[in-house]
N, C-alpha and C. Protein backbone atom coordinates (compact mmCIF):
# COMPACT_ATOMS: atom_id res chain seq x y z
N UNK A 1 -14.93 3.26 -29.32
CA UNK A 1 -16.34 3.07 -29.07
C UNK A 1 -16.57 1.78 -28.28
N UNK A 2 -15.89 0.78 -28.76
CA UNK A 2 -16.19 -0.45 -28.21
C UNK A 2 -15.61 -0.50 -26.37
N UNK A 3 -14.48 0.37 -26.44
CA UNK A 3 -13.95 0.22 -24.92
C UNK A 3 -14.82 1.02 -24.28
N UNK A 4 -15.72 2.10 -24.42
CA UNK A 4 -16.59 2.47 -23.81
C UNK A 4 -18.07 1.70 -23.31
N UNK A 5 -18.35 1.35 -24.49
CA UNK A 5 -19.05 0.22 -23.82
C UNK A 5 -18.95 -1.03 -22.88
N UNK A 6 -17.42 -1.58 -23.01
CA UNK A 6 -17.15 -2.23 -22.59
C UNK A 6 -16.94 -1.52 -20.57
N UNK A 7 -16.51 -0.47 -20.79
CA UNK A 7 -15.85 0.00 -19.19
C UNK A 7 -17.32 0.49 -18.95
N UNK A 8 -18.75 0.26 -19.30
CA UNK A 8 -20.00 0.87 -19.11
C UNK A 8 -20.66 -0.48 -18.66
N UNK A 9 -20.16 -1.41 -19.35
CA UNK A 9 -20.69 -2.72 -19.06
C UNK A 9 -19.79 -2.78 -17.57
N UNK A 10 -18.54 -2.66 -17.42
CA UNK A 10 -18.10 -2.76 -15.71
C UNK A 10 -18.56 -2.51 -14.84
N UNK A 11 -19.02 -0.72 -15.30
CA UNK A 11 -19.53 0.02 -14.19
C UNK A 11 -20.77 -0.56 -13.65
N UNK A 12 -21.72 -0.81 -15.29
CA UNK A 12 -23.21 -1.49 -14.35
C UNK A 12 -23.00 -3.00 -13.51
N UNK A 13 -21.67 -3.86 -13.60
CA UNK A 13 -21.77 -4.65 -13.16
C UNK A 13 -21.39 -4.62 -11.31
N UNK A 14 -20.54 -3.24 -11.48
CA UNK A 14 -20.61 -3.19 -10.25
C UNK A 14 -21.23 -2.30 -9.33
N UNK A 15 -21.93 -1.87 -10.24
CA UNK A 15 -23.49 -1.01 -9.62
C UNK A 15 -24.27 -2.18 -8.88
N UNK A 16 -24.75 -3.30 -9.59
CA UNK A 16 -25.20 -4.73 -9.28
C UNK A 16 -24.93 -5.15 -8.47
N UNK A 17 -23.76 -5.29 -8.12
CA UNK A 17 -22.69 -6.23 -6.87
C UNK A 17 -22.97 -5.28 -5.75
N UNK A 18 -22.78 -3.41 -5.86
CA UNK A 18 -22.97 -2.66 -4.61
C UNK A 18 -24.44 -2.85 -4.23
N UNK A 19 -25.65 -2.57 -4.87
CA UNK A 19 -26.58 -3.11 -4.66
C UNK A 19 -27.05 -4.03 -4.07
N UNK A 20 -26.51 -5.55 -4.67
CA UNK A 20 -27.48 -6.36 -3.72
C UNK A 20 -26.52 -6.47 -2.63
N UNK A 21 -25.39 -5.86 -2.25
CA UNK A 21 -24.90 -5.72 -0.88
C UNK A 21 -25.53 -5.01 0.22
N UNK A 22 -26.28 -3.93 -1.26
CA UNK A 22 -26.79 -3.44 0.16
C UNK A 22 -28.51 -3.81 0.29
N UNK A 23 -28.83 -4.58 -0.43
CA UNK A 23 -30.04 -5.51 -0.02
C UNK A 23 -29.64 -6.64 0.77
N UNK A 24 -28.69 -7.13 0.78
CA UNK A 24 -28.04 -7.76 2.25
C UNK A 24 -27.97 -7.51 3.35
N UNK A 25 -27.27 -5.83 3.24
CA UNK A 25 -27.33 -5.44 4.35
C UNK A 25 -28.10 -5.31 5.32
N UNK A 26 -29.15 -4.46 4.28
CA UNK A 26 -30.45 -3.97 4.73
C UNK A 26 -31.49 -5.43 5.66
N UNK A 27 -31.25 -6.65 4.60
CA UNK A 27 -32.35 -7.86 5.08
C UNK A 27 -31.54 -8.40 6.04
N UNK A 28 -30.25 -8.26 6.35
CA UNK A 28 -29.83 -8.96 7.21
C UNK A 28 -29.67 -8.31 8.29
N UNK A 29 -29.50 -7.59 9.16
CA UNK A 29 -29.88 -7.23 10.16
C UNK A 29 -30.81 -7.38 11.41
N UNK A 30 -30.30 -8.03 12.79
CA UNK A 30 -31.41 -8.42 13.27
C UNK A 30 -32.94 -7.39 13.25
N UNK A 31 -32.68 -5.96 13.71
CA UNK A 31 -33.62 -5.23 14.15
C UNK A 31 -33.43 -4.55 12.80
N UNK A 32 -34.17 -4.48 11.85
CA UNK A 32 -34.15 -3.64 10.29
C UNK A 32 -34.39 -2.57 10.54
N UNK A 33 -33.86 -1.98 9.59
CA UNK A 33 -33.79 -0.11 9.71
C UNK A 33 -35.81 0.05 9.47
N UNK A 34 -36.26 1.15 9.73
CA UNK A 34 -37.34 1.70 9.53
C UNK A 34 -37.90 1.79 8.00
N UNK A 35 -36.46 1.90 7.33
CA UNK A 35 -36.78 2.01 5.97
C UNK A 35 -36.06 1.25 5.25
N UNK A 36 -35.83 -0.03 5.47
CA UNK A 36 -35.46 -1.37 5.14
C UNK A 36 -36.19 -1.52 3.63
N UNK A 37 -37.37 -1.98 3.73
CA UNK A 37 -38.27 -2.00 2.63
C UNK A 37 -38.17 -1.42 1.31
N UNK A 38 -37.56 -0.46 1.65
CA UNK A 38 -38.43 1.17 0.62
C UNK A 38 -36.82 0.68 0.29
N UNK A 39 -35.89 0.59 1.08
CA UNK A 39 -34.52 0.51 0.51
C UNK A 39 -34.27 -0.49 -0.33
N UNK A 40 -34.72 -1.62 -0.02
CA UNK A 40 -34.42 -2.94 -0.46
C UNK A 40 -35.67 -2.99 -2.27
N UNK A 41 -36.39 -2.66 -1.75
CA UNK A 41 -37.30 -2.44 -2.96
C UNK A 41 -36.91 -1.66 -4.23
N UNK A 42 -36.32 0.04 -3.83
CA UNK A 42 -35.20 0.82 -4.99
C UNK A 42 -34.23 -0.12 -5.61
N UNK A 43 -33.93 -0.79 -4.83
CA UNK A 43 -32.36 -1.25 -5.22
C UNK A 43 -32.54 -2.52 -5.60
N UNK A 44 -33.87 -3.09 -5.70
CA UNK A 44 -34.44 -4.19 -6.90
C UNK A 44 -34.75 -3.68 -7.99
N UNK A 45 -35.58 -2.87 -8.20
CA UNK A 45 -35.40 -1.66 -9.22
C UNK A 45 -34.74 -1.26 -10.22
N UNK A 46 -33.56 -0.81 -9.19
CA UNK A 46 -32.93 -0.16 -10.29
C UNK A 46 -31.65 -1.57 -11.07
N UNK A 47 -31.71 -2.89 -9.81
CA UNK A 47 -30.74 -3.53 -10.90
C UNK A 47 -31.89 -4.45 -11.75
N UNK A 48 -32.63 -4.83 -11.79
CA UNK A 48 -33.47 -4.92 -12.76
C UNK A 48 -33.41 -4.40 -14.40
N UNK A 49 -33.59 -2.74 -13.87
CA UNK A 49 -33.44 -1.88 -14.83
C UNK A 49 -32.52 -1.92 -15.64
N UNK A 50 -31.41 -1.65 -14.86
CA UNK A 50 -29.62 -2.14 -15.61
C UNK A 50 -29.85 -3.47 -16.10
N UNK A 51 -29.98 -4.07 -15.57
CA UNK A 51 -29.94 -4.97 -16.39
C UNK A 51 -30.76 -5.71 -17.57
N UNK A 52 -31.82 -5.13 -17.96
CA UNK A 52 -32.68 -4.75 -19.32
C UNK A 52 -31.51 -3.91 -19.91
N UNK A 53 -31.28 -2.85 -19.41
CA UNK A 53 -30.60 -2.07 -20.13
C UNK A 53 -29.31 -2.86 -20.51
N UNK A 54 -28.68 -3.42 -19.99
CA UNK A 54 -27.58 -4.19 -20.56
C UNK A 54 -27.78 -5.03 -21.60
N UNK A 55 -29.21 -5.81 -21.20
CA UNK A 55 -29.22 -6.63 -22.54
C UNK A 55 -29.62 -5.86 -24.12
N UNK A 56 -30.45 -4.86 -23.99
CA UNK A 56 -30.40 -3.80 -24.73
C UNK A 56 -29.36 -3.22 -25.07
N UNK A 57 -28.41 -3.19 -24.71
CA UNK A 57 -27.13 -2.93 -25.28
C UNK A 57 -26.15 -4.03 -25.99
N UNK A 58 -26.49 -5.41 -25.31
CA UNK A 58 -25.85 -6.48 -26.16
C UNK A 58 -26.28 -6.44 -27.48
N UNK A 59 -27.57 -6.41 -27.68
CA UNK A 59 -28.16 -6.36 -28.44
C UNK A 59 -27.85 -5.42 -29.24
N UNK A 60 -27.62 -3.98 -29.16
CA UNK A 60 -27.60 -3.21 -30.18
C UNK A 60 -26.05 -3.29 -30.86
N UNK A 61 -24.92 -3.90 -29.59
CA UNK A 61 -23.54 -3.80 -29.65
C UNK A 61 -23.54 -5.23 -31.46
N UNK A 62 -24.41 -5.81 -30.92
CA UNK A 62 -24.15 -7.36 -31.92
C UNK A 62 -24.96 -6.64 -33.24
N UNK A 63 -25.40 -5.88 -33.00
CA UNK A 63 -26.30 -4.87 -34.29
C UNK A 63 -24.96 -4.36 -35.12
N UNK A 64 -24.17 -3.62 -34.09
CA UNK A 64 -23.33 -2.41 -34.48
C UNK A 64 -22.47 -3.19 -35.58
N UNK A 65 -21.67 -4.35 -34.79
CA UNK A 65 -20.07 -4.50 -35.09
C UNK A 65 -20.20 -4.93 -36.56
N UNK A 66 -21.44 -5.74 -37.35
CA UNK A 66 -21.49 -5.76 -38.57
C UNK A 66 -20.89 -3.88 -39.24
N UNK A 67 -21.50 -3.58 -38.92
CA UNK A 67 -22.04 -2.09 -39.78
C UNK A 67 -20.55 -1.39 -39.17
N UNK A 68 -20.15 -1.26 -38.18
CA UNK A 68 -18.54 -0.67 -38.09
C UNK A 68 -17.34 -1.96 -38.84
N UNK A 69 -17.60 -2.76 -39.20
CA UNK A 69 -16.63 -3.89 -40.24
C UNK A 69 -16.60 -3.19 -41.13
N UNK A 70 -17.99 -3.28 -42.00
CA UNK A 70 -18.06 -2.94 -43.06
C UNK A 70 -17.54 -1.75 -43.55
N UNK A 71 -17.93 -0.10 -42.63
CA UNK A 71 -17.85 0.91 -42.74
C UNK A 71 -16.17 0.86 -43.00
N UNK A 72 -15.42 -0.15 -41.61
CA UNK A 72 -13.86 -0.10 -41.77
C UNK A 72 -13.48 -0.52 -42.82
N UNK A 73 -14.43 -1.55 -43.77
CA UNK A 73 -13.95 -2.09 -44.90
C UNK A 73 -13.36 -0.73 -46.61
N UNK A 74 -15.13 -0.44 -46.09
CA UNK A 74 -15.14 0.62 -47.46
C UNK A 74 -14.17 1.94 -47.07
N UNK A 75 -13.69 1.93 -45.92
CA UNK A 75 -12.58 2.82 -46.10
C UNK A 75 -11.81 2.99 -46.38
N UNK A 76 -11.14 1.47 -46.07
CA UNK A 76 -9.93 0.70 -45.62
C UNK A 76 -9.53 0.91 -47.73
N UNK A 77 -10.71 0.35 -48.42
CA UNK A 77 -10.72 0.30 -49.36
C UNK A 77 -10.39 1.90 -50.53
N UNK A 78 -11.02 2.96 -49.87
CA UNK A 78 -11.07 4.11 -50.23
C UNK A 78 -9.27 4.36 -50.03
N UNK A 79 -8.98 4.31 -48.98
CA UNK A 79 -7.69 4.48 -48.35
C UNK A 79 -6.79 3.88 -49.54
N UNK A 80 -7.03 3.14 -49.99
CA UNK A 80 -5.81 2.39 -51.08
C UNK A 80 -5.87 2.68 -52.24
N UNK A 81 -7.45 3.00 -52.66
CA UNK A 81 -7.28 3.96 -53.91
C UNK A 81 -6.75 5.03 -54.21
N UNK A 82 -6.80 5.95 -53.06
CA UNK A 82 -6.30 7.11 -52.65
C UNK A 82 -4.95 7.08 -52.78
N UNK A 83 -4.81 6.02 -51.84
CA UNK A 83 -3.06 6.01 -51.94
C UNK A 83 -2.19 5.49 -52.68
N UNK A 84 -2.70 5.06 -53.85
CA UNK A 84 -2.01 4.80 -55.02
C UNK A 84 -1.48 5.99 -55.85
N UNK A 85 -0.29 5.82 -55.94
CA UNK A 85 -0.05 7.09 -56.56
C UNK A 85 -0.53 7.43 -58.04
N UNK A 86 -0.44 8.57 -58.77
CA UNK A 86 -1.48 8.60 -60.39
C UNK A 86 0.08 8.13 -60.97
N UNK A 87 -0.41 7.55 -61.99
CA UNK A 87 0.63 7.62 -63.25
C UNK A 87 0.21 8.70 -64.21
N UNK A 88 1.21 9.32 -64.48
CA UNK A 88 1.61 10.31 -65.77
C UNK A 88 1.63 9.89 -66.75
C-alpha cells in the first residue's frame, strides 16, 4: 500500500515538472502560439490541483500509518496465540 502511494507521489511529481515545462515553453517563445493562454492557464490548474491533492494525501497517509501499526500489531499478536501449540 505504502509503495503505491509512494510511486503516485512520483508520478504527480513529474506531472508538475512536465507541466511547468510546458508553461515555459508556451511563455517563452518569441511569437506565442494562438493558444498560449488557454494552455498556460490548464496547466496552472491542473498542478495546483495535484498538488492539494498531494497534500490531501499526506495527510490522510499520516492518518493511516497509526491504524496499519496497530492493525499489524493485533495480528502480529493473534498470530502467536495461534501459533502456540495446545497442550494435552
Amino acid at each position: 500500500m505504502f509503495s503505491d502511494i509512494e510511486e503516485l507521489k512520483q508520478r504527480c511529481e513529474a506531472e508538475i515538472k512536465s507541466l511547468k515545462r510546458e508553461i515555459l515553453a508556451a511563455r517563452g517563445s518569441f511569437f506565442p502560439r494562438w493558444d498560449a493562454k488557454g494552455t498556460i492557464q490548464k496547466a496552472e490548474e491542473k498542478i495546483e490541483k495535484i498538488q492539494q491533492l498531494l497534500v490531501k494525501l499526506e495527510s490522510l497517509t499520516e492518518q493511516v500509518v497509526p491504524v496499519v501499526n496497530d492493525i499489524k500489531d493485533i495480528i502480529g499478536l493473534q498470530m502467536n496465540i495461534t501459533a502456540k501449540p495446545e497442550k494435552e
